[in-house]
C-alpha atoms as a PDB file:
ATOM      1  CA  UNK A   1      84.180 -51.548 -33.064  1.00  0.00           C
ATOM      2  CA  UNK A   2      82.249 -50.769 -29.810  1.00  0.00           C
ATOM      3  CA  UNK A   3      79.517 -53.405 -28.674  1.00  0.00           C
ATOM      4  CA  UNK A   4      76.534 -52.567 -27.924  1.00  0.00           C
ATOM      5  CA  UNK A   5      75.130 -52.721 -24.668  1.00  0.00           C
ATOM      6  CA  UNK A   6      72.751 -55.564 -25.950  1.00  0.00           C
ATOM      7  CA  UNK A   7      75.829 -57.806 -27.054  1.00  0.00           C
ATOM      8  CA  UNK A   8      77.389 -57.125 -23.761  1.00  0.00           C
ATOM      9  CA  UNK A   9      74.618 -58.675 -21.906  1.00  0.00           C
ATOM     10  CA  UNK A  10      74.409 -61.161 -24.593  1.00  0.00           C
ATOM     11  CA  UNK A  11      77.790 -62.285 -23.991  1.00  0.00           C
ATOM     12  CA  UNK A  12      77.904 -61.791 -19.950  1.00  0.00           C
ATOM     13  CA  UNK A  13      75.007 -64.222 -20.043  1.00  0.00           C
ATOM     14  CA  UNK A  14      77.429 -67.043 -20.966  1.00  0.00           C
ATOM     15  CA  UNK A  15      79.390 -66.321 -18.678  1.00  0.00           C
ATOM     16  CA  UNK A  16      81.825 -63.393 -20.699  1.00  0.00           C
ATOM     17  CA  UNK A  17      83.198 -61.509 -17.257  1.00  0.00           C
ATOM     18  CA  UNK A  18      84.672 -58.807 -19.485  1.00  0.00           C
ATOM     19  CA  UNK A  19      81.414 -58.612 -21.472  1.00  0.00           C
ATOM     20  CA  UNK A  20      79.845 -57.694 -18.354  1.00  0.00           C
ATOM     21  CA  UNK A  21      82.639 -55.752 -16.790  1.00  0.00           C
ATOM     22  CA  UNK A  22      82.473 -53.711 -19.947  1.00  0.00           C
ATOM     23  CA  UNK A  23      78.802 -52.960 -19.639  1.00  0.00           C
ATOM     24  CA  UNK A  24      79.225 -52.645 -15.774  1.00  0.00           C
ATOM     25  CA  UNK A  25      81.730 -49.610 -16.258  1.00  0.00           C
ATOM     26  CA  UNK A  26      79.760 -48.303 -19.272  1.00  0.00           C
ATOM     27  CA  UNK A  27      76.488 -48.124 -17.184  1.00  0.00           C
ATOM     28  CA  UNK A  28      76.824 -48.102 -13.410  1.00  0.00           C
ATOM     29  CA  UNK A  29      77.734 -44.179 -12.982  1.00  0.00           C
ATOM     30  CA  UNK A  30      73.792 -43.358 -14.372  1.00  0.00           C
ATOM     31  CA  UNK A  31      72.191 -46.282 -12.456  1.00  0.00           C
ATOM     32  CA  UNK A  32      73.780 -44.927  -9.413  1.00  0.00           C
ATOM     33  CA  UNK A  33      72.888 -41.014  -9.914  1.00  0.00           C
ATOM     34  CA  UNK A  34      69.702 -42.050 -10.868  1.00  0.00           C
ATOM     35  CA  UNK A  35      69.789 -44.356  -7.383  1.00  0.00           C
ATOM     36  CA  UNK A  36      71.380 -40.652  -5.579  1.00  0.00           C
ATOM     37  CA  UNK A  37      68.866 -38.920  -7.093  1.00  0.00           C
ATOM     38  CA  UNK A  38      65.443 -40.454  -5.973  1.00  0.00           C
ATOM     39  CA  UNK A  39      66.983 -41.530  -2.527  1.00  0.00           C
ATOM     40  CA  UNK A  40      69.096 -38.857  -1.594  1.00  0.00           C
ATOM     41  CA  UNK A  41      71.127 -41.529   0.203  1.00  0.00           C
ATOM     42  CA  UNK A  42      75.130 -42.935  -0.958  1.00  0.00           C
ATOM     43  CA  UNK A  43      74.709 -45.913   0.632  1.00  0.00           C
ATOM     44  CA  UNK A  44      71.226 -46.750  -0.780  1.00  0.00           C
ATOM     45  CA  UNK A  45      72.244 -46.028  -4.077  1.00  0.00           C
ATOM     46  CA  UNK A  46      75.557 -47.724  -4.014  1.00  0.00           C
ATOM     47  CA  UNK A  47      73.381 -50.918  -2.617  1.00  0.00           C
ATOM     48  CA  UNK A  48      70.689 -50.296  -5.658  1.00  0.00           C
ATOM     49  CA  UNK A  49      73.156 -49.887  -8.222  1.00  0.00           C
ATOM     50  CA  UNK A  50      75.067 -53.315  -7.261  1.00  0.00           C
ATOM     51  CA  UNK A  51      71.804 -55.028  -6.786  1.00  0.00           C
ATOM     52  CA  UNK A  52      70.602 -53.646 -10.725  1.00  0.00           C
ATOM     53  CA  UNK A  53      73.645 -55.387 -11.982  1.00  0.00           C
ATOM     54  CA  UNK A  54      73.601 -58.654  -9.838  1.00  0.00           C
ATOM     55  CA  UNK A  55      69.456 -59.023 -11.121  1.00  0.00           C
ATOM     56  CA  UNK A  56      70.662 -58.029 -14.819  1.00  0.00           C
ATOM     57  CA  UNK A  57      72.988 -61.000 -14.956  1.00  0.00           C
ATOM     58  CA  UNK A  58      70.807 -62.982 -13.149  1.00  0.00           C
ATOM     59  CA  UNK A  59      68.049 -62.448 -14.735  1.00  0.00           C
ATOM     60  CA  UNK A  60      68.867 -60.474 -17.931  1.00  0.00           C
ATOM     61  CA  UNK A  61      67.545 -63.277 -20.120  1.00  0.00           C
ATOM     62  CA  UNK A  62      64.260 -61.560 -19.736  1.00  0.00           C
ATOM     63  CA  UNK A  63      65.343 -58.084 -21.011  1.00  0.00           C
ATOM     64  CA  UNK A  64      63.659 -57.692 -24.397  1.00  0.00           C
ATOM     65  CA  UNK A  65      65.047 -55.337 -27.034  1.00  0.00           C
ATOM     66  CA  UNK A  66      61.917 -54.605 -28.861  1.00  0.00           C
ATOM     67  CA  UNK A  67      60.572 -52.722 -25.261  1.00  0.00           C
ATOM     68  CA  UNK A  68      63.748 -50.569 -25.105  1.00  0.00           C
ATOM     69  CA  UNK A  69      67.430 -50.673 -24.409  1.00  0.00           C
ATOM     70  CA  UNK A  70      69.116 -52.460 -21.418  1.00  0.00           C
ATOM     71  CA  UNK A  71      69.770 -49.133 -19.977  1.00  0.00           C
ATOM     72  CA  UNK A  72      66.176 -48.833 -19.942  1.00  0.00           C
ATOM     73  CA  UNK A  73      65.943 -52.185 -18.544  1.00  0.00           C
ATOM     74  CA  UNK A  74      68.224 -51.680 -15.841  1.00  0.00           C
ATOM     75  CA  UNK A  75      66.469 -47.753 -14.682  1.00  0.00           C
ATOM     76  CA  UNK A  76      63.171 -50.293 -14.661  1.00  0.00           C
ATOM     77  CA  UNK A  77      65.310 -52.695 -12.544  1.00  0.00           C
ATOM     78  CA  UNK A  78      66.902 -49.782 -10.218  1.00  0.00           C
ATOM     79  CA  UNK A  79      63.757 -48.071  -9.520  1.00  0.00           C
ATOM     80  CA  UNK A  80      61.681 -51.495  -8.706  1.00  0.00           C
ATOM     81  CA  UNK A  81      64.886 -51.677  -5.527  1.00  0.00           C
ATOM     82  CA  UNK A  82      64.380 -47.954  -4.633  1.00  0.00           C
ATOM     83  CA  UNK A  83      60.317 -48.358  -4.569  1.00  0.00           C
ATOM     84  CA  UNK A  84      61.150 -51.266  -2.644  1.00  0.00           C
ATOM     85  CA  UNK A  85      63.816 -49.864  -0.046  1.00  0.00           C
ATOM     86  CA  UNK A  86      61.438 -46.660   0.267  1.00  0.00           C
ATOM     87  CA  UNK A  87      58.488 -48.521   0.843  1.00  0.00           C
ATOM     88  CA  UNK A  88      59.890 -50.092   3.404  1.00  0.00           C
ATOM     89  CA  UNK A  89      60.858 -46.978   5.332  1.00  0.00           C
ATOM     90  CA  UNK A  90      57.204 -45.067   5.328  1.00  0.00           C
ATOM     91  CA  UNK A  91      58.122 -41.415   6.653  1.00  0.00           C
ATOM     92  CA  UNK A  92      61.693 -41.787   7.299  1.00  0.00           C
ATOM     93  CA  UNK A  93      63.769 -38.736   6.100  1.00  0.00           C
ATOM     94  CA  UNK A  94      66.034 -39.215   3.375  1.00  0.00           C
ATOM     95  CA  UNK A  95      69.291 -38.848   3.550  1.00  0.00           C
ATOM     96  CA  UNK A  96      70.815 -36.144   1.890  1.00  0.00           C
ATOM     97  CA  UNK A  97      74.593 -36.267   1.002  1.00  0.00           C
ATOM     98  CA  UNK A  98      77.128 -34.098   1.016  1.00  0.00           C
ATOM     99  CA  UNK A  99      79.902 -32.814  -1.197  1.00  0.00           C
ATOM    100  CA  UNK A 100      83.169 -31.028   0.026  1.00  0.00           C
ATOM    101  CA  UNK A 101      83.820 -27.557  -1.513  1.00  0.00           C
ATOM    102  CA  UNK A 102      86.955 -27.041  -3.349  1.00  0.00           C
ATOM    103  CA  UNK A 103      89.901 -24.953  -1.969  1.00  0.00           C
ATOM    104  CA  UNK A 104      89.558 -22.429  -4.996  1.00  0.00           C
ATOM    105  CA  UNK A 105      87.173 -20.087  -3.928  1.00  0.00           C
ATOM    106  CA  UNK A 106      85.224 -20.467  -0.691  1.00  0.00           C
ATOM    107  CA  UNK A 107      82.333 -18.540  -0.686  1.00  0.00           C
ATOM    108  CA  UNK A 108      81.527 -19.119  -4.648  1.00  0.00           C
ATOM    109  CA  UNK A 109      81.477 -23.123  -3.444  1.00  0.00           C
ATOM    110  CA  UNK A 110      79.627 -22.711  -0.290  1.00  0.00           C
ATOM    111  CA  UNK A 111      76.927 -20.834  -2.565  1.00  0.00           C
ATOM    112  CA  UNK A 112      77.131 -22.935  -5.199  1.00  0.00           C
ATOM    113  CA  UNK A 113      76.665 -25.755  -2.470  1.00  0.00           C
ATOM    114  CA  UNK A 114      73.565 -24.634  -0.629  1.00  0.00           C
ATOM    115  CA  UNK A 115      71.885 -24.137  -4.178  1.00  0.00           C
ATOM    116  CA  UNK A 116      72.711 -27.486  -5.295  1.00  0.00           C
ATOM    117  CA  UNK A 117      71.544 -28.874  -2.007  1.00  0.00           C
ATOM    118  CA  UNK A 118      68.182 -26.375  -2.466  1.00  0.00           C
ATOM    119  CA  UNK A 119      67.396 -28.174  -5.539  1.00  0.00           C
ATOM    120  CA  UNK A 120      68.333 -31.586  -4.218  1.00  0.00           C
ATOM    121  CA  UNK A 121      65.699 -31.088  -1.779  1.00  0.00           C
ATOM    122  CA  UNK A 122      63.214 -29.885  -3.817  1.00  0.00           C
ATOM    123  CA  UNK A 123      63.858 -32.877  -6.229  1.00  0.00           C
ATOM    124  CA  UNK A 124      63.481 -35.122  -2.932  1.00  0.00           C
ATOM    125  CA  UNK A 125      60.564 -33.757  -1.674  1.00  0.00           C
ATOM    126  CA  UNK A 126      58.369 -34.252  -4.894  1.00  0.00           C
ATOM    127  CA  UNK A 127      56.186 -37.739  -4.781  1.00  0.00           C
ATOM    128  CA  UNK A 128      58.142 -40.757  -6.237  1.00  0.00           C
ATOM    129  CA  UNK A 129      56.302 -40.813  -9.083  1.00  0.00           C
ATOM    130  CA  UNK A 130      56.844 -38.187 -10.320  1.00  0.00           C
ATOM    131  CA  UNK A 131      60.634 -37.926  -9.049  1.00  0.00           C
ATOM    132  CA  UNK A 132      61.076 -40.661 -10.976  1.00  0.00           C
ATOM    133  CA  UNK A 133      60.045 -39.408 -14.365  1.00  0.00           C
ATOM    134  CA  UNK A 134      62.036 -35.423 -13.340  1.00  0.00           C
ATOM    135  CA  UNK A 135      65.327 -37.892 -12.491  1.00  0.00           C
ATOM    136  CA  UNK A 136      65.194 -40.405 -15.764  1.00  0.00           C
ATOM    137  CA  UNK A 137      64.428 -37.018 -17.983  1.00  0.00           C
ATOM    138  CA  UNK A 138      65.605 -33.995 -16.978  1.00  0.00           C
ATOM    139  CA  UNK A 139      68.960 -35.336 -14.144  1.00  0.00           C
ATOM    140  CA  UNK A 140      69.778 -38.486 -16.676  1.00  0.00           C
ATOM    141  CA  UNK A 141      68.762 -37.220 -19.542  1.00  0.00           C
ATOM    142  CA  UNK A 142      67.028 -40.249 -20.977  1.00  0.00           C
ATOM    143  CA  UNK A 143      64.748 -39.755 -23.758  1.00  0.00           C
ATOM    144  CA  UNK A 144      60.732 -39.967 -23.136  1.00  0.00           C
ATOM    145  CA  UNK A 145      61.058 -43.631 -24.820  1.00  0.00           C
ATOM    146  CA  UNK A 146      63.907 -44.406 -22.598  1.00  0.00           C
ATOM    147  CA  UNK A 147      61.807 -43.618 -19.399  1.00  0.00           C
ATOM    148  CA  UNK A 148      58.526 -45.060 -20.503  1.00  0.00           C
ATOM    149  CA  UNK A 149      60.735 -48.014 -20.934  1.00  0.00           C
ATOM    150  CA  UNK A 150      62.144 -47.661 -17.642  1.00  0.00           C
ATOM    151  CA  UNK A 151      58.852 -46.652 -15.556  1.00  0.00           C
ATOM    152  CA  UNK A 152      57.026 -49.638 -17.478  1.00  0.00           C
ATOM    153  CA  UNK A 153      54.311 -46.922 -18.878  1.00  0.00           C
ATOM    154  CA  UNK A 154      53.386 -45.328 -21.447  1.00  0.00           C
ATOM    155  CA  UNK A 155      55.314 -42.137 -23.404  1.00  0.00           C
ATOM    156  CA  UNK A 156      52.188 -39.969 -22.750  1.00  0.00           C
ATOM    157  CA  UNK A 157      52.054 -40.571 -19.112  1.00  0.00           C
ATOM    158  CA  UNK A 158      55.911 -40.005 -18.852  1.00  0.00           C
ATOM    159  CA  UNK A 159      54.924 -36.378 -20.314  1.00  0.00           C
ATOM    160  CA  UNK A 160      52.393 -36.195 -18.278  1.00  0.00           C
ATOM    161  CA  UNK A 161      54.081 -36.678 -14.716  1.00  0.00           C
ATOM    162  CA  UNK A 162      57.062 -34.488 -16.118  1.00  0.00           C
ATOM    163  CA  UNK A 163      54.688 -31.241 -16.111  1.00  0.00           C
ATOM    164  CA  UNK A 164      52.904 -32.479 -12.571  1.00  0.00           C
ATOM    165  CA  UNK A 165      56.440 -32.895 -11.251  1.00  0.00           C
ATOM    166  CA  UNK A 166      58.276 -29.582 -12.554  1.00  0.00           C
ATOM    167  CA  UNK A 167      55.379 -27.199 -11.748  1.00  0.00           C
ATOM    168  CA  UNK A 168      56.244 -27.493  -8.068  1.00  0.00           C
ATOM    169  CA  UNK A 169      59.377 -27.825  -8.944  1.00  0.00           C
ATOM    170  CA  UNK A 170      59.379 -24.770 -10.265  1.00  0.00           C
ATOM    171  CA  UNK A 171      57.804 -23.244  -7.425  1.00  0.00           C
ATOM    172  CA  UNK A 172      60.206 -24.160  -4.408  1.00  0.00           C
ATOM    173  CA  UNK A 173      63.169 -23.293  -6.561  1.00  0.00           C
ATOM    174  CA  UNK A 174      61.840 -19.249  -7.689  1.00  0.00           C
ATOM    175  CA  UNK A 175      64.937 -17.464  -6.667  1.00  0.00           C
ATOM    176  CA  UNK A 176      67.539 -19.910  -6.223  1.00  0.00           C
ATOM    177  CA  UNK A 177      70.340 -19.468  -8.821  1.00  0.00           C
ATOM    178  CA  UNK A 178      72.803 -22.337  -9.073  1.00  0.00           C
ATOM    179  CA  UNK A 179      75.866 -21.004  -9.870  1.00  0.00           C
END
């Protein structure tokens, strides 16, 4: 039988290093793309991510089931380090990764590429609040509950800053096609 998340962090708080291991490897390739995704930056992300984990353990006895899950918990903890980090750099660019094309076919990958990067941007460039609620929802796929969890707020207001962040979404990506 699989444990859940919640006995994982159960058990990692008394000091289980495979508990936590377990929930480490089941968890830390969302906290980081959610990290990549409202930063833009590898090396803030990878910094977040292992900064979520090292507060969950260290402070994990406050995560409370009946407010959501602990992946909930740690998106709440991630974004609290990325509203941190970017408040501390006020008008600094973001930093904006890159990913190597393939050998297969050249010009399908560069196209594919520039699209993806397109619509990295245009995720980057929306407000972090509402970045925040595009990334949990529609990158991360976490359920409205999962993101008001997350974002500390209510289910409405996650709605709410989903529509206020995809109409201009919607707008700076009319005629790219990711392929």
């Amino acid at each position: 039988m699989i444990a859940t998340d919640a006995a994982l962090l159960e058990q990692a708080l008394t000091g289980a290093e495979d508990a936590f291991t377990a929930l480490y490897r089941r968890r830390q390739g969302g906290v980081y793309r959610f990290a990549l995704q409202m930063t833009g930056s590898t090396a803030i992300a990878e910094d977040v991510t292992q900064e979520a984990f090292l507060a969950l353990i260290l402070h994990g006895t406050r995560y409370n089931e009946a407010r959501g899950t602990v992946a909930s918990f740690l998106y709440g903890i991630a974004r609290n380090l990325i509203m941190r980090r970017l408040d501390r750099r006020p008008g600094a660019e973001l930093e904006i990764t890159e990913e190597w094309a393939g050998p297969e076919d050249l010009l399908e990958d560069l196209t594919r590429r520039e699209s993806i990067e397109q619509v990295r941007q245009a995720v980057l460039s929306l407000p972090p609040v509402f970045r925040e609620a595009v990334v949990l929802c529609d990158l991360q796929d976490s359920s409205y509950e999962e993101a008001a969890a997350a974002l500390d707020c209510p289910v409405g207001t996650v709605r709410s800053r989903l529509s206020r962040g995809r109409a201009p979404l919607a707008r700076k990506l009319r005629g790219v096609a990711v392929v």
